[in-house]
N, C-alpha and C. Protein backbone atom coordinates (compact mmCIF):
# COMPACT_ATOMS: atom_id res chain seq x y z
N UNK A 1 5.92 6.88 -5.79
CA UNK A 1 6.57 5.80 -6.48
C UNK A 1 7.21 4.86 -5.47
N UNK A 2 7.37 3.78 -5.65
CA UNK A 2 8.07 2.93 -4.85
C UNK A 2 8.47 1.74 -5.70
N UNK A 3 9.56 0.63 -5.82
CA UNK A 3 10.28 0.14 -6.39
C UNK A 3 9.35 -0.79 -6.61
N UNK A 4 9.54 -1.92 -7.80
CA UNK A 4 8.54 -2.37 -8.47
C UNK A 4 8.53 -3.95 -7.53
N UNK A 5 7.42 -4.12 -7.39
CA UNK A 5 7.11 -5.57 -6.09
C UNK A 5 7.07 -6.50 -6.65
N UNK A 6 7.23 -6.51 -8.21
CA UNK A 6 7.59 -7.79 -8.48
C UNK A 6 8.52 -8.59 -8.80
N UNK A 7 9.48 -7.75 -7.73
CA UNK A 7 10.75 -7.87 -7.88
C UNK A 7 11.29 -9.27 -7.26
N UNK A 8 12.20 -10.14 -7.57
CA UNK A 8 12.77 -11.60 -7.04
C UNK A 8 13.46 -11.12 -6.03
N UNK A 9 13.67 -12.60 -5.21
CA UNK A 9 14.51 -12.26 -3.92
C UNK A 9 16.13 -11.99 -4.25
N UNK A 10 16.68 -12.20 -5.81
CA UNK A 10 17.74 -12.53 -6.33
C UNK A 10 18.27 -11.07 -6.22
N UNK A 11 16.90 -10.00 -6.82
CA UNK A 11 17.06 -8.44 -7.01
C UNK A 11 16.89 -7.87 -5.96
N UNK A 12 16.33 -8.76 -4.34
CA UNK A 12 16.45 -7.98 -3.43
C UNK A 12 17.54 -7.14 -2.93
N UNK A 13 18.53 -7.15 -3.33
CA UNK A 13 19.78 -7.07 -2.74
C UNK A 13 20.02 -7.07 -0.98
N UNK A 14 19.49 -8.26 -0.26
CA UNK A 14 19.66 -8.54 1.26
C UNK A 14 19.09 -7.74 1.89
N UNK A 15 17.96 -7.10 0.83
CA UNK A 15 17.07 -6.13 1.70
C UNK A 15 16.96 -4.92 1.38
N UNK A 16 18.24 -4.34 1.17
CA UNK A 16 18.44 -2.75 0.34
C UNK A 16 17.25 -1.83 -0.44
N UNK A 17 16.46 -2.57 -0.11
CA UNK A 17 15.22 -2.05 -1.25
C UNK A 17 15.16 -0.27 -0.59
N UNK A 18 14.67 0.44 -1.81
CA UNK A 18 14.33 1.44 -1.38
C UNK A 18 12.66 1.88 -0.38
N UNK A 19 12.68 2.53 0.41
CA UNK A 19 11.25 2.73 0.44
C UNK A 19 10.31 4.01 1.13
N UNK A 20 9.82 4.35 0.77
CA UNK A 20 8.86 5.55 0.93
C UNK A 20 8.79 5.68 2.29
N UNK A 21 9.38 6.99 2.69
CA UNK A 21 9.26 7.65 4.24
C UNK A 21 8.26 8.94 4.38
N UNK A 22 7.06 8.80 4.90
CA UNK A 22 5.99 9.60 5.04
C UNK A 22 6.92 11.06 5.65
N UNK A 23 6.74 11.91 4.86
CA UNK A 23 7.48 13.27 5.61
C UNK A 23 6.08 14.10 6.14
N UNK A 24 5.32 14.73 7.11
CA UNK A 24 4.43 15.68 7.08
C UNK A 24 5.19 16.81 7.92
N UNK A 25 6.23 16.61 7.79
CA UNK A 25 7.11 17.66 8.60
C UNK A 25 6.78 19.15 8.15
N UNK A 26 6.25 20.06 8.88
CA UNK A 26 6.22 21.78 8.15
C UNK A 26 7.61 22.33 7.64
N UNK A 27 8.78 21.82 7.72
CA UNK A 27 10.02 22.70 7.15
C UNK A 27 10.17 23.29 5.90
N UNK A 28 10.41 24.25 5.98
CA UNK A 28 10.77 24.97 4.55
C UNK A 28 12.39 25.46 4.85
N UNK A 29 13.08 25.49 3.23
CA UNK A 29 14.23 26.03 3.54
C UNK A 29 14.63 27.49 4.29
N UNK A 30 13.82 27.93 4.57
CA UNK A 30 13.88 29.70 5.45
C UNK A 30 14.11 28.93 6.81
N UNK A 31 13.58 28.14 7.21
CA UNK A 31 13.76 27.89 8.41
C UNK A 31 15.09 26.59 8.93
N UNK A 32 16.21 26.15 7.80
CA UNK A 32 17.20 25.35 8.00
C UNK A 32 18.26 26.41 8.54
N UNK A 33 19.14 25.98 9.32
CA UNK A 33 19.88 26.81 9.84
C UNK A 33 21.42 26.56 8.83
N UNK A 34 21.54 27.12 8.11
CA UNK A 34 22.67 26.78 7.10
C UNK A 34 23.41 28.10 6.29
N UNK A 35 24.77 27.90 6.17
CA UNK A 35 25.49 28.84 5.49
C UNK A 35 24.51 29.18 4.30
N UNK A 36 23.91 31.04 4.26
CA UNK A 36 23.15 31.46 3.25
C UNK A 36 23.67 31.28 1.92
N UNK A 37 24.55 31.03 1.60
CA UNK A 37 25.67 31.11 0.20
C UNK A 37 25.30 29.47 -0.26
N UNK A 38 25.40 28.79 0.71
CA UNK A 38 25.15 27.18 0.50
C UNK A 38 23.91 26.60 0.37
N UNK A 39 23.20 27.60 1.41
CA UNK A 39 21.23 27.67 1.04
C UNK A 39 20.89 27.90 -0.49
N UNK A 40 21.34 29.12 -0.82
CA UNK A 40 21.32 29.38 -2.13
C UNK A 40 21.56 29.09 -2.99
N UNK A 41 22.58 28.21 -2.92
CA UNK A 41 23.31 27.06 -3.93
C UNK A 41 22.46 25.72 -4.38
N UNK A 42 21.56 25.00 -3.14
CA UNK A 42 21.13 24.10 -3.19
C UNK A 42 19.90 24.21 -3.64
N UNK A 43 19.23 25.42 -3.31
CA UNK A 43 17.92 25.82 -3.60
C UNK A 43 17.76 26.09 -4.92
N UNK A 44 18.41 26.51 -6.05
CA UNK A 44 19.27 27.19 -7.41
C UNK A 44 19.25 25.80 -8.06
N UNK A 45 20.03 24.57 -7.09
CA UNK A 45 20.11 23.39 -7.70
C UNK A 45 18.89 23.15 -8.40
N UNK A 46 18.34 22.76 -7.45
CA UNK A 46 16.79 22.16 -7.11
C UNK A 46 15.71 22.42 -8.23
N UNK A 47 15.85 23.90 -8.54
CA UNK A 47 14.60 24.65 -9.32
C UNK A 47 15.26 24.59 -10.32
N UNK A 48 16.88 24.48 -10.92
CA UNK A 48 17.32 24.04 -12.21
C UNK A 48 16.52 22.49 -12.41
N UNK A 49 17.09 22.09 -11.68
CA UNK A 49 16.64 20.54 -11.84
C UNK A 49 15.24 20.19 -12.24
N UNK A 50 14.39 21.19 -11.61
CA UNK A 50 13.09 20.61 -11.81
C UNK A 50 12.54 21.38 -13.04
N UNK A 51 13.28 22.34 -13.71
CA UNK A 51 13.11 22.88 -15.10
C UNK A 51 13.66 22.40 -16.10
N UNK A 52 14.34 20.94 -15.92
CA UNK A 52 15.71 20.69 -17.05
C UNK A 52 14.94 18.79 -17.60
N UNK A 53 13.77 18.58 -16.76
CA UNK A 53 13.03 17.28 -17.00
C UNK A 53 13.67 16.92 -18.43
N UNK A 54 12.79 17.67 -19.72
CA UNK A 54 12.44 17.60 -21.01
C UNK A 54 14.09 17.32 -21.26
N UNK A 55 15.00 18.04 -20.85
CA UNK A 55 16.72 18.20 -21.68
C UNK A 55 16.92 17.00 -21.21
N UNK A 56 16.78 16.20 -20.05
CA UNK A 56 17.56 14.74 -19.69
C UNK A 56 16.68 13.81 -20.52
N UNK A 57 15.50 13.78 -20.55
CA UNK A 57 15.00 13.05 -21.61
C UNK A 57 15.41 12.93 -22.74
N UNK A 58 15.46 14.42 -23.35
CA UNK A 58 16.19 14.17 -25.13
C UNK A 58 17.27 13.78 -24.79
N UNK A 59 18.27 13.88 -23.65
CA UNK A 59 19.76 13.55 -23.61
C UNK A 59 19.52 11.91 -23.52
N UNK A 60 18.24 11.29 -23.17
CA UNK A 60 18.40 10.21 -22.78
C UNK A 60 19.03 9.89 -21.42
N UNK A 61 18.79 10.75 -20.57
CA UNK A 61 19.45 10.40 -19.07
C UNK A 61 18.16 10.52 -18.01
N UNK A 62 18.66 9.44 -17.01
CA UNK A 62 17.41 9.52 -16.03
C UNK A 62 17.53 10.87 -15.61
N UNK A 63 16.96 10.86 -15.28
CA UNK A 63 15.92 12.47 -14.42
C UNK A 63 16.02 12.44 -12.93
N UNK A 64 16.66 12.64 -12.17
CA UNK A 64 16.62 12.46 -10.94
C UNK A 64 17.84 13.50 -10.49
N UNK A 65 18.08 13.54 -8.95
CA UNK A 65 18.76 14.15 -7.90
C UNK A 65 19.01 13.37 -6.85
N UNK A 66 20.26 13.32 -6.45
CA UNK A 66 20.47 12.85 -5.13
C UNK A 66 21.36 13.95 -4.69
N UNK A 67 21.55 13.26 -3.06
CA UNK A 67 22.13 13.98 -1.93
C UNK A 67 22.52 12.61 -1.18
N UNK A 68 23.72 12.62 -0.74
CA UNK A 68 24.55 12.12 0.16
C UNK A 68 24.92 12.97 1.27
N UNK A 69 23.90 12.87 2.47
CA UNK A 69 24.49 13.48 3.72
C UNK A 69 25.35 12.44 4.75
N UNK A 70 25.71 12.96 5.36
CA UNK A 70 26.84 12.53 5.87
C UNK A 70 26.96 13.10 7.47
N UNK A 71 27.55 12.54 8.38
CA UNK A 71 28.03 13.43 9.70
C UNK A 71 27.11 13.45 10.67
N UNK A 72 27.67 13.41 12.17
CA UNK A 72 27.00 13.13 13.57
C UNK A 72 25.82 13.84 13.43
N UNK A 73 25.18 12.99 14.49
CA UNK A 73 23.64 13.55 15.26
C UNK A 73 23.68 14.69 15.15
N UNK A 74 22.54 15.15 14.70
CA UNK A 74 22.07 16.90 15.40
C UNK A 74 22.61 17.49 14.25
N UNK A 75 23.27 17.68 13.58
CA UNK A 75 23.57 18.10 12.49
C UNK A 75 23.26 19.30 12.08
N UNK A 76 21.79 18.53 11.36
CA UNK A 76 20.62 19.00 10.43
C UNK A 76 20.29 18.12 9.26
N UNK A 77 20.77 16.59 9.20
CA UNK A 77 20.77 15.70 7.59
C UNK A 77 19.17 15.56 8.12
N UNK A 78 18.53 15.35 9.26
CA UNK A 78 16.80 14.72 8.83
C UNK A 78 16.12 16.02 8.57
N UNK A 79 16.74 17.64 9.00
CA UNK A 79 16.04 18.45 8.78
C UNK A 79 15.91 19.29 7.60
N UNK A 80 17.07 18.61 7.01
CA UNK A 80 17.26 19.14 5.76
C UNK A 80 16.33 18.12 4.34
N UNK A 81 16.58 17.14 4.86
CA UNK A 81 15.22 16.08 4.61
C UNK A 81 14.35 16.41 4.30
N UNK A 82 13.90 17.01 5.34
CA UNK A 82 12.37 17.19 5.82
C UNK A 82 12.20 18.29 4.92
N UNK A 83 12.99 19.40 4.68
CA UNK A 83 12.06 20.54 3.82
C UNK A 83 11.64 20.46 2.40
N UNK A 84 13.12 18.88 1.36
CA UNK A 84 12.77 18.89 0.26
C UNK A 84 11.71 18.45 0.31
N UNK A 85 10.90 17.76 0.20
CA UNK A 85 9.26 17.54 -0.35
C UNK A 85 8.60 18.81 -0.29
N UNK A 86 8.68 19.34 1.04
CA UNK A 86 7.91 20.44 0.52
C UNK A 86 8.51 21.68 -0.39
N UNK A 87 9.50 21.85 -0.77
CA UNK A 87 10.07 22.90 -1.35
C UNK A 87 9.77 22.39 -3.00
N UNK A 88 10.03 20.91 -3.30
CA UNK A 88 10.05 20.59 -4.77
C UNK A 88 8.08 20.14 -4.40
N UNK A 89 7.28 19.64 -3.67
CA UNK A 89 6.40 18.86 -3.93
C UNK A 89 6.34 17.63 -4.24
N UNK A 90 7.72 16.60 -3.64
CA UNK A 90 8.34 15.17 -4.35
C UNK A 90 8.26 14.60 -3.16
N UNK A 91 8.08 13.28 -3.37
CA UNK A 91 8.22 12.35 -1.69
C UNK A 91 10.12 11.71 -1.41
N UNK A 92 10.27 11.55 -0.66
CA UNK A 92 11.61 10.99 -0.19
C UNK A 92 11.41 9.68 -0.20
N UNK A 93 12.53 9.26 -0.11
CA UNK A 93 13.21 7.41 0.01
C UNK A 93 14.00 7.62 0.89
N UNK A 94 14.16 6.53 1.38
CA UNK A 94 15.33 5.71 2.22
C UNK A 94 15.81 4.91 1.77
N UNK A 95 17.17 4.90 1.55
CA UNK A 95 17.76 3.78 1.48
C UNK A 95 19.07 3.44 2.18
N UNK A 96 18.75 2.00 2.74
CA UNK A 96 19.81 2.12 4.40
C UNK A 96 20.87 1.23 3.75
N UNK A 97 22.42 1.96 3.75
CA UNK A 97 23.44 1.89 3.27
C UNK A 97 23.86 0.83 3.61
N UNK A 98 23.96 0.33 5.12
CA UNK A 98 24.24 0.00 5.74
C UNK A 98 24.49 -1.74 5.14
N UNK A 99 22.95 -1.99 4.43
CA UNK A 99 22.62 -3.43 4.13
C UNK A 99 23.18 -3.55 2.85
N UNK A 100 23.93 -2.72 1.75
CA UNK A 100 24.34 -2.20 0.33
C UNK A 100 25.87 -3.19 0.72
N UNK A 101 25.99 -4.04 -0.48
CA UNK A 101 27.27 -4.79 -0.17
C UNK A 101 28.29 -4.01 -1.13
N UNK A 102 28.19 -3.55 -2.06
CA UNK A 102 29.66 -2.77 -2.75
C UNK A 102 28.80 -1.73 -3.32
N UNK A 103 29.69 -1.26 -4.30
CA UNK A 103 29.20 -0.01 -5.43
C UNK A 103 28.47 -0.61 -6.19
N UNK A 104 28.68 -1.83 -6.68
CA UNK A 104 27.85 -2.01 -7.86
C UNK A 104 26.52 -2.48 -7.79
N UNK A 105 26.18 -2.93 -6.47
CA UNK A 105 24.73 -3.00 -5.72
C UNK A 105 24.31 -1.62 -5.70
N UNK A 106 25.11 -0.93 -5.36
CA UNK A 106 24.72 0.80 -5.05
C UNK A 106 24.10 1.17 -6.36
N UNK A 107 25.01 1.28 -7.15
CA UNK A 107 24.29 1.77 -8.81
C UNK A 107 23.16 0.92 -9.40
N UNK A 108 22.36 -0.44 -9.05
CA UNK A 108 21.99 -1.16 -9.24
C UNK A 108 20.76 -0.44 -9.06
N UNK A 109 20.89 -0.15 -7.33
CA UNK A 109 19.28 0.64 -6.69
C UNK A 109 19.51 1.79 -7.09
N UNK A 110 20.66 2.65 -7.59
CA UNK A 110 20.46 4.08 -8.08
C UNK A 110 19.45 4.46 -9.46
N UNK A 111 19.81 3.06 -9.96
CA UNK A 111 19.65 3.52 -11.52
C UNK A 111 18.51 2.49 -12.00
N UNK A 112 18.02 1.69 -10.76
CA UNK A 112 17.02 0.28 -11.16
C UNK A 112 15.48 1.47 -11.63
N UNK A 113 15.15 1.36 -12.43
CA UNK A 113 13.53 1.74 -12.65
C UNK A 113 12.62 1.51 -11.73
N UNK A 114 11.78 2.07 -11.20
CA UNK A 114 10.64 2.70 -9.98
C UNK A 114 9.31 1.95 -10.85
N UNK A 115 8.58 1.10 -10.66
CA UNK A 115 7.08 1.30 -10.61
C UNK A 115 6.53 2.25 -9.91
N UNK A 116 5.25 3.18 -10.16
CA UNK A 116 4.47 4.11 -9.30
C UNK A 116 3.33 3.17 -8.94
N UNK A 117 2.95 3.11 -8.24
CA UNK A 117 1.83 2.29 -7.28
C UNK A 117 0.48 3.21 -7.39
């Protein structure tokens, strides 16, 4: 999926667009180096999430997950990246904060509808 291109320069928001980052990285979560209690937590998330599709629909709520990482180099935020696609089978986005002028631009690209290409 990637955000719909026929979008105006008005909805660009200065660039903010989201966009598709090729992952072919091999990581799986066995191999992140992370508190096991917190592994387990996120992993638990994940497979709720991807069993609960049908309930956000009847609730009428988008369907989605995010993650806000945070904190210096070396970390682990790109390696932890790298394993969701392969753990759910979903592609990643980028979206660089950096160019995002308040919150309400933020919720704009959170919650704007995706064309699939």
């Amino acid at each position: 999926m990637n955000i719909d291109d026929s979008a105006t320069a008005d909805d660009d928001f200065r660039n903010a667009r989201w966009r598709t980052v090729p992952f072919t990285h091999p990581s799986t979560p066995e191999m992140i180096a992370m508190e096991a209690d917190l592994k387990s937590k996120i992993k638990s998330d994940l497979e709720s999430f991807l069993k609960a599709k049908q309930y956000y629909n009847r609730l009428g709520r988008v369907w989605k997950r995010s993650f806000l990482l945070y904190g210096p180099s070396g970390i682990g935020k790109s390696s932890f990246i790298a394993t969701t696609p392969n753990f759910l089978g979903y592609d990643v986005y980028y979206l660089d904060l950096s160019r995002v002028k308040d919150n309400s631009e933020l919720k704009m690209l959170l919650y704007r509808p995706r064309a699939s290409r």
